[in-house]
Structure formats: structure tokens, C-alpha cells
C-alpha atoms as a PDB file:
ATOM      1  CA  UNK A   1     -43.973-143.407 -19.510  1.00  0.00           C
ATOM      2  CA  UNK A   2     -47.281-144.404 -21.006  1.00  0.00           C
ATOM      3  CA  UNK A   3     -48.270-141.295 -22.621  1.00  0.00           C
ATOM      4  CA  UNK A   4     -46.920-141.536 -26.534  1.00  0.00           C
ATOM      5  CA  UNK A   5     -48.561-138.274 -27.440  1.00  0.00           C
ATOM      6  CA  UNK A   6     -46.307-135.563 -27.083  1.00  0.00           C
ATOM      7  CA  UNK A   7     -49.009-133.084 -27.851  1.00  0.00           C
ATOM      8  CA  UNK A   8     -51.388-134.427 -25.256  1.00  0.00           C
ATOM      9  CA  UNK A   9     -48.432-134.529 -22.883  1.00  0.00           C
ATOM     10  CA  UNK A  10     -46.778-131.303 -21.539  1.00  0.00           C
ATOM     11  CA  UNK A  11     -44.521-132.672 -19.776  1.00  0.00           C
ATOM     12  CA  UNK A  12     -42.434-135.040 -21.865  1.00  0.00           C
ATOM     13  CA  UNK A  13     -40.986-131.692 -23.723  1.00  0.00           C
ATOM     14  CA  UNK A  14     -37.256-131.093 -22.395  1.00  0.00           C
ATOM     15  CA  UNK A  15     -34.572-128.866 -22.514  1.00  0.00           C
ATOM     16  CA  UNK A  16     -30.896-127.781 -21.109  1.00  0.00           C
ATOM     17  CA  UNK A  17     -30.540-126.738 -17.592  1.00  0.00           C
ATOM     18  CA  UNK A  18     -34.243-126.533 -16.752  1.00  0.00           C
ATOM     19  CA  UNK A  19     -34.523-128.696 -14.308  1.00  0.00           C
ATOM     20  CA  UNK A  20     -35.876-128.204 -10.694  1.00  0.00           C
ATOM     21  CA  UNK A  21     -33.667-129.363  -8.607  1.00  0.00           C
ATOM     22  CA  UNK A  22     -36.001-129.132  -5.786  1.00  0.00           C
ATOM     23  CA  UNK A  23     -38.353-130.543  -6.836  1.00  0.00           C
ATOM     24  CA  UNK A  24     -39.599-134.181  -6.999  1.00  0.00           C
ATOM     25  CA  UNK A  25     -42.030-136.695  -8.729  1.00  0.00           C
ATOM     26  CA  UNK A  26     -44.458-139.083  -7.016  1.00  0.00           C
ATOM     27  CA  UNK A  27     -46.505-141.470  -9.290  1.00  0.00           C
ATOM     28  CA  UNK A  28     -50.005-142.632  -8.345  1.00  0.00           C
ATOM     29  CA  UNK A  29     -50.944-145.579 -10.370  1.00  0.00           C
ATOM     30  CA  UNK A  30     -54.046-148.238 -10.075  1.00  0.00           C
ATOM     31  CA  UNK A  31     -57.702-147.811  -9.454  1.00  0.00           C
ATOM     32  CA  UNK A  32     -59.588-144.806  -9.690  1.00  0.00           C
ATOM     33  CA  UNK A  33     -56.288-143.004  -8.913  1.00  0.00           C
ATOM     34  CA  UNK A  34     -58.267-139.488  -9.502  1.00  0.00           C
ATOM     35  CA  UNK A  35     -61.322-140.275  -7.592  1.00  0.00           C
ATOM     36  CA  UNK A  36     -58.903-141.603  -4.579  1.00  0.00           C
ATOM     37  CA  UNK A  37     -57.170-137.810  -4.689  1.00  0.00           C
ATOM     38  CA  UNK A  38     -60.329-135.617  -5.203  1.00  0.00           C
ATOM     39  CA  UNK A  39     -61.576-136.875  -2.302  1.00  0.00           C
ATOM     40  CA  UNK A  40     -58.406-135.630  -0.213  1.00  0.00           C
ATOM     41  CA  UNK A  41     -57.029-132.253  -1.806  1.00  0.00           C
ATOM     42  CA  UNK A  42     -58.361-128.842  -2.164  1.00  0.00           C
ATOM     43  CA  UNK A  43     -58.394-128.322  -5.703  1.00  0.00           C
ATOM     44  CA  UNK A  44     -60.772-130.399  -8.451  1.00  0.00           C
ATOM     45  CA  UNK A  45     -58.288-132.976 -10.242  1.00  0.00           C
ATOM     46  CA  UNK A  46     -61.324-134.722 -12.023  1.00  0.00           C
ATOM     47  CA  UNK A  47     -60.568-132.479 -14.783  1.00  0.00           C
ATOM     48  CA  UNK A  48     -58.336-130.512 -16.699  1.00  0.00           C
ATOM     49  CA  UNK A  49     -54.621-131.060 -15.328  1.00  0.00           C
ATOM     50  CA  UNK A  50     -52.231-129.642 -14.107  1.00  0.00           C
ATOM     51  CA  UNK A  51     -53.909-127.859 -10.807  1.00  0.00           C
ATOM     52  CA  UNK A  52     -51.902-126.940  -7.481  1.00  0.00           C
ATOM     53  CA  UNK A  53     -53.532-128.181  -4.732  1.00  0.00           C
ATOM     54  CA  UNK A  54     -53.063-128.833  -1.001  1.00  0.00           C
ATOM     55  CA  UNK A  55     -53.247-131.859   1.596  1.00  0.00           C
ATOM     56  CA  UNK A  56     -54.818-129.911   4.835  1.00  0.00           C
ATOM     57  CA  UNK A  57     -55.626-130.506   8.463  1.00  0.00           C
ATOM     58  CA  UNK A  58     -58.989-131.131   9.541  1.00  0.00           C
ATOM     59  CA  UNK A  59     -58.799-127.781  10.824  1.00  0.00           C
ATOM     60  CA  UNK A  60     -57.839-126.355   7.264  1.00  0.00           C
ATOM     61  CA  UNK A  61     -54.151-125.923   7.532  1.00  0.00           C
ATOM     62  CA  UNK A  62     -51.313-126.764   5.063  1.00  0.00           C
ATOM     63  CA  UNK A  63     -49.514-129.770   5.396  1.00  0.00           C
ATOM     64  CA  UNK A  64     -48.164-129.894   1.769  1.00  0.00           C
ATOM     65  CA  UNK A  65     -48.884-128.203  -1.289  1.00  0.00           C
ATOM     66  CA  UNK A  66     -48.223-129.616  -5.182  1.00  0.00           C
ATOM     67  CA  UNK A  67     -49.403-129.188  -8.585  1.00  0.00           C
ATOM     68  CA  UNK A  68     -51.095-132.221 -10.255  1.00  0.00           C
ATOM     69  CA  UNK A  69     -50.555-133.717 -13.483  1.00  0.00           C
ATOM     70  CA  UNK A  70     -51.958-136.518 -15.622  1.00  0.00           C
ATOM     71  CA  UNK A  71     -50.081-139.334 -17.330  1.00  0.00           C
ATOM     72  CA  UNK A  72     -52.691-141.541 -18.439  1.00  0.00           C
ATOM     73  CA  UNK A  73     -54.637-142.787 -16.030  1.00  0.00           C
ATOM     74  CA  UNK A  74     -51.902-142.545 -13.771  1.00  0.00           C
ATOM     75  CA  UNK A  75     -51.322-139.128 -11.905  1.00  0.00           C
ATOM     76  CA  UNK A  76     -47.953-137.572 -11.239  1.00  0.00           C
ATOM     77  CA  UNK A  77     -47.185-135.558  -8.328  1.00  0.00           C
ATOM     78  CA  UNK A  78     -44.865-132.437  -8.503  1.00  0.00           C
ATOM     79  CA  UNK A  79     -43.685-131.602  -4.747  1.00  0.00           C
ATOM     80  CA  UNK A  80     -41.033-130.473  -2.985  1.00  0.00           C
ATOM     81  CA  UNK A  81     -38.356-132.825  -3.005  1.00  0.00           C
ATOM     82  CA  UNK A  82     -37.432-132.771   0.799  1.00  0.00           C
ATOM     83  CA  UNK A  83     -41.322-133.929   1.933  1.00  0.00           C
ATOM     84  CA  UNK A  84     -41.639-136.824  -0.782  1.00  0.00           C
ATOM     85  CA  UNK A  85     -41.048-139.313   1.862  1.00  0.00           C
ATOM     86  CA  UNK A  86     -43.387-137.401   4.265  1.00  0.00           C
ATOM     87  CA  UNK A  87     -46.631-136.953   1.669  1.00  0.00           C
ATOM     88  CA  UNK A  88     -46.053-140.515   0.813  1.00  0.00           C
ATOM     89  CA  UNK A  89     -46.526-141.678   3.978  1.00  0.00           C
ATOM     90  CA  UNK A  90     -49.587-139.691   4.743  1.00  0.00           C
ATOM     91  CA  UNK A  91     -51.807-140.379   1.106  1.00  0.00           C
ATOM     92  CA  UNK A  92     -50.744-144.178   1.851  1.00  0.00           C
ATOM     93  CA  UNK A  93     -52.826-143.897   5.473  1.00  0.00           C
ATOM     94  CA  UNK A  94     -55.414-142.953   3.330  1.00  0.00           C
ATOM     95  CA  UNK A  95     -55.520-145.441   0.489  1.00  0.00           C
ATOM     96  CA  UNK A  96     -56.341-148.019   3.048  1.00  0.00           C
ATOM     97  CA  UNK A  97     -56.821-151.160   1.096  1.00  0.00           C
ATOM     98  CA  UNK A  98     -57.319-149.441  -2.154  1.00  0.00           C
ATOM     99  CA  UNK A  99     -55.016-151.200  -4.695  1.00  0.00           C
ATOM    100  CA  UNK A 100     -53.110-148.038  -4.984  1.00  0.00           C
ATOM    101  CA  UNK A 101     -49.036-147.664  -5.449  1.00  0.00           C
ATOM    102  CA  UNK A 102     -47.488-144.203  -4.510  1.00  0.00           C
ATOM    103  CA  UNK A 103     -44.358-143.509  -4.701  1.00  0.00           C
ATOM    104  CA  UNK A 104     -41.246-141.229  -5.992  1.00  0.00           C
ATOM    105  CA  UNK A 105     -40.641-141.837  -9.687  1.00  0.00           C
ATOM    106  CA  UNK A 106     -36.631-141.318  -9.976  1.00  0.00           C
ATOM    107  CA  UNK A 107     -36.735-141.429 -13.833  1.00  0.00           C
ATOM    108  CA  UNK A 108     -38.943-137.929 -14.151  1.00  0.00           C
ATOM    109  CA  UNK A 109     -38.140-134.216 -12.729  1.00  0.00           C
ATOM    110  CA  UNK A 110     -39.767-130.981 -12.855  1.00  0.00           C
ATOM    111  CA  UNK A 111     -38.889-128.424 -15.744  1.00  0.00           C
ATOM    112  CA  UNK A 112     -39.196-124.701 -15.855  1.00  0.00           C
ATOM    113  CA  UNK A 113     -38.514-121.943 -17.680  1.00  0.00           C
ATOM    114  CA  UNK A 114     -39.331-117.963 -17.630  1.00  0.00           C
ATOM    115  CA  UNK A 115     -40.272-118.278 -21.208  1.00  0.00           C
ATOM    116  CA  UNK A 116     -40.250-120.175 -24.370  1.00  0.00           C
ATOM    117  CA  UNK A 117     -42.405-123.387 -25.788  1.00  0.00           C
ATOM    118  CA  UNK A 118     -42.242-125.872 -23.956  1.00  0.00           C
ATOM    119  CA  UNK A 119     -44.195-127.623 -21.076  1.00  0.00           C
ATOM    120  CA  UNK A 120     -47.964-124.727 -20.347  1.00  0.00           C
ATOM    121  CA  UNK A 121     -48.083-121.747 -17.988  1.00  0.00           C
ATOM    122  CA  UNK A 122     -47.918-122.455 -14.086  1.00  0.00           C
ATOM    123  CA  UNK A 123     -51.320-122.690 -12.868  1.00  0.00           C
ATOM    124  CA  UNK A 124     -51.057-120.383 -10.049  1.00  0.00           C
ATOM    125  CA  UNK A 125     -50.023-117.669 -12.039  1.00  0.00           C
ATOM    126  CA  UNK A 126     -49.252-117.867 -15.695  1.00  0.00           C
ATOM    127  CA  UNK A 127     -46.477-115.014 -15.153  1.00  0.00           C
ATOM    128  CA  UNK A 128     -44.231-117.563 -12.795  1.00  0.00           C
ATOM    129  CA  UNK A 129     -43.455-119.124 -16.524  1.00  0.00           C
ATOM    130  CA  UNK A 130     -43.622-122.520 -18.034  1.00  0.00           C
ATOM    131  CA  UNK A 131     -43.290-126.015 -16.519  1.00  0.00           C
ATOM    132  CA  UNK A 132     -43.386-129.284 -17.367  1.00  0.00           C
ATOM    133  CA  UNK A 133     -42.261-132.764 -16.223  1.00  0.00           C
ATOM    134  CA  UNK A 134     -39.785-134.841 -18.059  1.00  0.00           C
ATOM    135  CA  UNK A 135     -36.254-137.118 -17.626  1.00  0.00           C
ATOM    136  CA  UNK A 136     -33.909-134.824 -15.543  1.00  0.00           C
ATOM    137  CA  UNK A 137     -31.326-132.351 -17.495  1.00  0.00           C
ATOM    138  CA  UNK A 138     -29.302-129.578 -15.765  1.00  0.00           C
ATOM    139  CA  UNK A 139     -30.424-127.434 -13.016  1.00  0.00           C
ATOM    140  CA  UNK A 140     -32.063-124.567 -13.875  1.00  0.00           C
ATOM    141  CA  UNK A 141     -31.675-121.166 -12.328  1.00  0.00           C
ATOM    142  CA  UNK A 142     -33.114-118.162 -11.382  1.00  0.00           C
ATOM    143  CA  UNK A 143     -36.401-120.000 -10.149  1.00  0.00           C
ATOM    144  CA  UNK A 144     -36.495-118.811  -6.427  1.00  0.00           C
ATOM    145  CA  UNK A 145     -35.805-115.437  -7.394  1.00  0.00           C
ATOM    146  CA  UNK A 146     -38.512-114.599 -10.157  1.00  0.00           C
ATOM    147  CA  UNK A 147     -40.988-116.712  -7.745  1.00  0.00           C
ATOM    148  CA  UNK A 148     -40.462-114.578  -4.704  1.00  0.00           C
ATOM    149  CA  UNK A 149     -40.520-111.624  -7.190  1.00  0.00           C
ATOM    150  CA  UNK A 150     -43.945-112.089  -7.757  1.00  0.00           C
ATOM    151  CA  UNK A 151     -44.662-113.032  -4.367  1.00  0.00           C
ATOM    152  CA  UNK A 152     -45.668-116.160  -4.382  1.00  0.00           C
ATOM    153  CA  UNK A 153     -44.516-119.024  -1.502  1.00  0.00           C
ATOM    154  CA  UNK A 154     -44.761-122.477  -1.557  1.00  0.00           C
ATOM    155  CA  UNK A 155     -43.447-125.148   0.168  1.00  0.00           C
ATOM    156  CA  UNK A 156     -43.218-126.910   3.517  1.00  0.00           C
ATOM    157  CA  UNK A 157     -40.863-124.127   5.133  1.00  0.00           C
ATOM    158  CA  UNK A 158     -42.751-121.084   3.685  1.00  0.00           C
ATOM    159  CA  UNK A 159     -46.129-122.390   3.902  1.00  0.00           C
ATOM    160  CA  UNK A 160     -45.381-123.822   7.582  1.00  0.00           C
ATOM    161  CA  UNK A 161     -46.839-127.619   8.327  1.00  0.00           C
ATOM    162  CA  UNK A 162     -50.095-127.300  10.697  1.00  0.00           C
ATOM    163  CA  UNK A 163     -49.282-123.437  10.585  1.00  0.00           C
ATOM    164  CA  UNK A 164     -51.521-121.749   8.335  1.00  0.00           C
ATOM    165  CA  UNK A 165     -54.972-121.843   6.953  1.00  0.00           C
ATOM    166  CA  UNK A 166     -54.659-122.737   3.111  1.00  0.00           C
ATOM    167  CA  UNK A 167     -56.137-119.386   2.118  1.00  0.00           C
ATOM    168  CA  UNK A 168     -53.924-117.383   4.201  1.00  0.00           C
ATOM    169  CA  UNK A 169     -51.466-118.804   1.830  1.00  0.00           C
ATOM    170  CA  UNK A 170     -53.241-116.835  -0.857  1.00  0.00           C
ATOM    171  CA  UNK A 171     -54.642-120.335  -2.258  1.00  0.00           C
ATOM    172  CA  UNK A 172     -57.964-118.391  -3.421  1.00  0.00           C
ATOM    173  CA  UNK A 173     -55.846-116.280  -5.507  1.00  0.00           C
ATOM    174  CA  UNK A 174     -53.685-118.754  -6.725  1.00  0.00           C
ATOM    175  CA  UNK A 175     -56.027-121.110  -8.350  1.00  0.00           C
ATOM    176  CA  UNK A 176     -55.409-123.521  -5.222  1.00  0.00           C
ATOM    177  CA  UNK A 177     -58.568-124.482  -4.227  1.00  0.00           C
ATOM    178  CA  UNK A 178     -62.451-125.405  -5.570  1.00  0.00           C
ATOM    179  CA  UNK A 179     -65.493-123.983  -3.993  1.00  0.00           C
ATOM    180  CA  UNK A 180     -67.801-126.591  -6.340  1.00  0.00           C
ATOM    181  CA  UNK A 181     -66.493-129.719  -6.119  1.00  0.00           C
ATOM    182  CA  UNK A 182     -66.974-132.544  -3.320  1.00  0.00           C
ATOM    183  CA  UNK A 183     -65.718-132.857   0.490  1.00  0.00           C
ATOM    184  CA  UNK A 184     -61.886-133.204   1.107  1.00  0.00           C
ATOM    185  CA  UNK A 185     -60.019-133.263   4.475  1.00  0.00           C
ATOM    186  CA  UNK A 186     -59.955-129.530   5.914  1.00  0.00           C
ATOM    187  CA  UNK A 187     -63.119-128.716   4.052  1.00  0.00           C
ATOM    188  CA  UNK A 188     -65.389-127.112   5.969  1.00  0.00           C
ATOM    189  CA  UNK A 189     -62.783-124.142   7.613  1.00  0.00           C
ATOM    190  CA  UNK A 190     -61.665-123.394   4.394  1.00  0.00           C
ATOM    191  CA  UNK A 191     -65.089-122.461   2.778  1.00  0.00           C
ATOM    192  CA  UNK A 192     -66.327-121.096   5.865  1.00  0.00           C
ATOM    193  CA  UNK A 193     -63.311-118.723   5.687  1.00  0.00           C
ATOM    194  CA  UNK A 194     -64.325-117.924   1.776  1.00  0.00           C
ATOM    195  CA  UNK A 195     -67.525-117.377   2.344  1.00  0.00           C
ATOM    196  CA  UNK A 196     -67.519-115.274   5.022  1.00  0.00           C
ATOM    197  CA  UNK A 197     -64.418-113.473   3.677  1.00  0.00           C
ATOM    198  CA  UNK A 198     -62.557-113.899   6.538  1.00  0.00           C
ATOM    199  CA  UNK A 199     -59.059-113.992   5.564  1.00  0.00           C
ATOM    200  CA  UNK A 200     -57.136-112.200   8.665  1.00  0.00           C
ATOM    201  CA  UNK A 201     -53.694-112.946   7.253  1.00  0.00           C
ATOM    202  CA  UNK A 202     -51.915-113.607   4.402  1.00  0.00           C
ATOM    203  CA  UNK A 203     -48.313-114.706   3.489  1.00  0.00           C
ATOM    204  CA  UNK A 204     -46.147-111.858   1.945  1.00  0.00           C
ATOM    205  CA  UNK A 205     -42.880-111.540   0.567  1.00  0.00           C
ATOM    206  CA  UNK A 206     -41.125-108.695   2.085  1.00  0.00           C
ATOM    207  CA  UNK A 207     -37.747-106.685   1.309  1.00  0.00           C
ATOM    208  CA  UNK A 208     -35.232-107.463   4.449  1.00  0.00           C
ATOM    209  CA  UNK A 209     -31.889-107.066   4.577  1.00  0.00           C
ATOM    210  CA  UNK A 210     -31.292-108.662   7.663  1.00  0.00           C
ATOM    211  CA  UNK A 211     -33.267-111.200   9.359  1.00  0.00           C
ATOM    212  CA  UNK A 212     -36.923-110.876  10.773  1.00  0.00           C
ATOM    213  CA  UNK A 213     -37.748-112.399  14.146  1.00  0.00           C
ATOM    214  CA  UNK A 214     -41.146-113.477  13.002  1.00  0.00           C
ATOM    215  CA  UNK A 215     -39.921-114.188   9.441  1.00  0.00           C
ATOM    216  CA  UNK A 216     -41.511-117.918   8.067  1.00  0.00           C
ATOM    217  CA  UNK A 217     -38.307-118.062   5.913  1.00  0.00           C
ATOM    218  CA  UNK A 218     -35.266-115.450   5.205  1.00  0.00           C
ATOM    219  CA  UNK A 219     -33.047-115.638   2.401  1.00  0.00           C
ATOM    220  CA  UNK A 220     -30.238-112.945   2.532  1.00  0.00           C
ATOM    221  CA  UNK A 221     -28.746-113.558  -0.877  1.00  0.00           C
ATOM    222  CA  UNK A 222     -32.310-111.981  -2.025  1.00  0.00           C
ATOM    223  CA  UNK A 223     -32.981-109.566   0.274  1.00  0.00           C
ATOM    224  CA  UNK A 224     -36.076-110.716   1.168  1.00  0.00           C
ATOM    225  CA  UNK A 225     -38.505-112.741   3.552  1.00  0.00           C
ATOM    226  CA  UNK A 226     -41.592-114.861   3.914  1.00  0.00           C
ATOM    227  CA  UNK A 227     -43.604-113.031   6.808  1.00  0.00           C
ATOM    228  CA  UNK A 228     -47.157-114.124   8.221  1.00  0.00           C
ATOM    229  CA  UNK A 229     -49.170-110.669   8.350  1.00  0.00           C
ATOM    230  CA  UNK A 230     -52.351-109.353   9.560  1.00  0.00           C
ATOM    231  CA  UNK A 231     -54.051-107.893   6.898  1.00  0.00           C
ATOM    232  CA  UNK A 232     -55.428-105.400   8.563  1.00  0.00           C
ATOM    233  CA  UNK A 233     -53.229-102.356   8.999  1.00  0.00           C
ATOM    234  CA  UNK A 234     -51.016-103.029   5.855  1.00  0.00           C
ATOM    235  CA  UNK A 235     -49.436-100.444   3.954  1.00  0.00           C
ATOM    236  CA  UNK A 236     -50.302 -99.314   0.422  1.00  0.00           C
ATOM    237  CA  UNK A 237     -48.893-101.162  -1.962  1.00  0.00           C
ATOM    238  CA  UNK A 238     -47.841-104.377   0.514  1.00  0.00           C
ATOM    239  CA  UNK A 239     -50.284-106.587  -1.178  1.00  0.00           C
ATOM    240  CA  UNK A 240     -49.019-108.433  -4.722  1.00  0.00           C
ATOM    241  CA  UNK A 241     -51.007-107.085  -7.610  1.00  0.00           C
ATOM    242  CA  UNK A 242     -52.369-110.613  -8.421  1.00  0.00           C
ATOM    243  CA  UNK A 243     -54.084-110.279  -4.482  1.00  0.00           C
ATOM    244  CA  UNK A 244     -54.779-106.851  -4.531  1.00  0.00           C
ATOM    245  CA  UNK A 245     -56.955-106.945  -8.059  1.00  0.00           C
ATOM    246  CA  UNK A 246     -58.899-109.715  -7.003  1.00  0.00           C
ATOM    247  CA  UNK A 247     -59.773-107.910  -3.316  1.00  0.00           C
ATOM    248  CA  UNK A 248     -60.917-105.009  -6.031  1.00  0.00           C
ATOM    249  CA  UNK A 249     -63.318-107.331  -7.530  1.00  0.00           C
ATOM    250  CA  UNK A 250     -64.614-108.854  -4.843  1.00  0.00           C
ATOM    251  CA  UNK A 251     -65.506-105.859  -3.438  1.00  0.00           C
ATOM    252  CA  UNK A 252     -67.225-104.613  -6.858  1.00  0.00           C
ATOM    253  CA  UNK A 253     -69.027-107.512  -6.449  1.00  0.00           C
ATOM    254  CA  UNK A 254     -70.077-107.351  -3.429  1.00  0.00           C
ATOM    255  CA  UNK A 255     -71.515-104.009  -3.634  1.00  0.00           C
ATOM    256  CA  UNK A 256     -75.279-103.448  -3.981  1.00  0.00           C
ATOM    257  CA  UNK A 257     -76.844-102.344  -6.871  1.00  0.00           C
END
């Protein structure tokens, strides 16, 4: 580790059984490290860190989403442990001949916890708790749960790879994605979509007790399920809170004066 500042550095704070045992670390180190990723993701990681972000398809859709942090100049990637071979493969067909190293740093893990000091608030939602990257401690628990809680889904099996448009994954909402800054890969869908406020579907968290034919994931020891819904047509109260207040204010926007 080459940050020494603990303040500057969320992520070297630890603690027992916090770790996500999910969850994985890729380091980007060598030139321009941040200019070679702003280029490519959805979110603007030329300032303040950490972000979630996605790698899209031309067309728009997820291929993998992560959150972003800095250590030094490097930049440390906090992804789901079962695509770090995958994402590394695919940012290394983009470095080209950039002199550029990417790859899973064993010594670090990601850290949460509902509550307390340590690490800052999850970007996507400060109410999904506190999280921070440091050497690896015990597993932590009760993550999935208070996550799918609040309705949020991440993750290659949840989000679907080349399934769904990034802001049908509630991106907009969840601080995944920058209208101002430059061009990255699946661009020009994506605004298009926000723009025009076309967002036909959406990813939900729904009670079931047994498993949906259509469901994106299922997990019975929760009694619930990732489902891929058309918007339109949705019962009252089917939308989060953190979606449904920020349809409110678009709309207040929207309206003429």
C-alpha cells in the first residue's frame, strides 16, 4: 500500500468479521491510470472517489458493475469476486499498449458494515452502510439481506451480462452514471435513454416464496427475487423509495411554470 495517510485513506480502516467475502480487488497501476478508465466507464472517476460505475456494451448494456477507489495514483477496483478474471481480461483489450498493469490484488478485500466509523457511506445509497477496503478479516454477514432490503442489485447474475440497459438497473438513481463528463463505451444509448426519459424497465426486488419463471435471480432463504419489470402497469408502492422520490422530482421539474 502506498497511501500512509489513514485519514486520506478510507479504506485502510479494519475491523472483525467485516469482510466481503464476495467481493474482490483489482489494482490499476502506471500511466494516467484515471484518464485510461474515464474514458471506458459510466461514471466520472477524475474526481472525488469512491464512485460505482459500469463497463457497458456499445449498445448500453451491463457487462460489469464496481465501485472505484483511489490509492494514490493507483486505482483499486471493488468487483464481484467471481468476474475478476473476466473484467480483467476485457480493460486489458483496451489498454492496448498503454503501460498499464491490471490485475487482482490478493493482499486487500472489501469491508462493510451497517454502521459505525469506519471506511464512508456506499455511494449508491448512503443507507446500504459503510465500506471500505483493507487486508482481509472475517466474513461479514447480513450484507445480501439489508442490500436486497433496500432494493438494490448488483452484480453479474442480477444485473445480467449484455442483458440490460445500465439505467434499467436504476444506475440514474444510484449515483452510477455522469451526464457531464466525456464519451465512454455505451455512451450514446444511455443518455439518449436519460434524456428522453425513456426508462421502460427497471430491476426490482420482489417478495417470492417460491421461484419466478422470469426471475433474474431467486434466493429462497430471503424470500425474495430479482425480476426485470415493465414499468408501466406497476403497482403502488412496487417502486423503492430511493426510485420513486426521484420520479417525483423529475416530474416537478419537468412541469411548466
Amino acid at each position: 500500500m502506498r497511501v500512509t495517510n489513514v485519514r486520506n485513506a478510507p479504506y485502510l480502516f479494519s475491523m472483525h468479521a467485516t469482510t466481503l467475502s464476495d467481493r474482490a480487488v483489482i489494482r490499476l497501476t502506471g500511466a494516467d491510470v484515471r484518464g485510461f478508465l474515464q474514458g471506458l466507464v459510466t461514471s466520472d472517476v477524475a474526481g472525488q472517489l469512491p464512485v460505482w460505475t459500469g463497463l457497458l456494451t456499445p449498445q448500453g448494456k451491463a457487462l460489469f458493475d464496481f465501485l472505484v477507489w483511489a490509492d494514490g495514483d493507483d486505482l483499486l477496483l471493488d468487483v464481484e469476486a467471481a468476474q475478476v478474471d473476466a473484467l480483467v481480461r476485457r480493460l486489458s483489450l483496451y489498454r492496448l499498449r498503454r503501460p498499464i498493469t491490471i490485475g487482482r490484488d490478493e493482499r486487500l478485500a472489501v469491508h462493510w458494515a451497517l454502521s459505525g466509523e469506519q471506511g464512508v457511506p456506499d455511494p449508491r445509497l448512503p443507507a446500504l452502510g459503510h465500506r471500505w477496503i483493507a487486508p482481509p478479516t472475517l466474513p461479514a454477514t447480513g450484507w445480501p439481506a439489508h442490500r436486497l432490503a433496500l432494493g438494490v442489485t448488483e452484480g453479474a447474475t442480477e444485473l445480467g451480462s449484455d442483458r440490460t440497459l445500465w439505467l434499467e438497473t436504476n444506475a440514474r438513481e444510484l449515483n452510477g452514471v455522469s451526464f457531464t463528463k466525456g464519451c465512454y463505451v455505451g455512451q450514446e444509448n444511455t443518455a439518449r435513454m436519460h434524456h428522453r426519459s425513456k426508462v421502460n424497465r427497471r430491476l426490482l426486488v420482489e417478495r417470492a416464496t417460491d421461484a419466478p419463471v422470469d426471475a433474474r435471480a431467486w434466493y429462497p432463504e430471503l424470500g425474495v427475487a430479482v425480476m426485470h419489470r415493465r414499468v408501466e402497469g406497476l403497482a403502488e408502492g412496487a417502486l423503492p423509495d430511493w426510485i420513486a422520490g426521484s420520479e417525483r422530482d423529475e416530474g416537478t421539474e419537468a412541469k411548466p411554470e
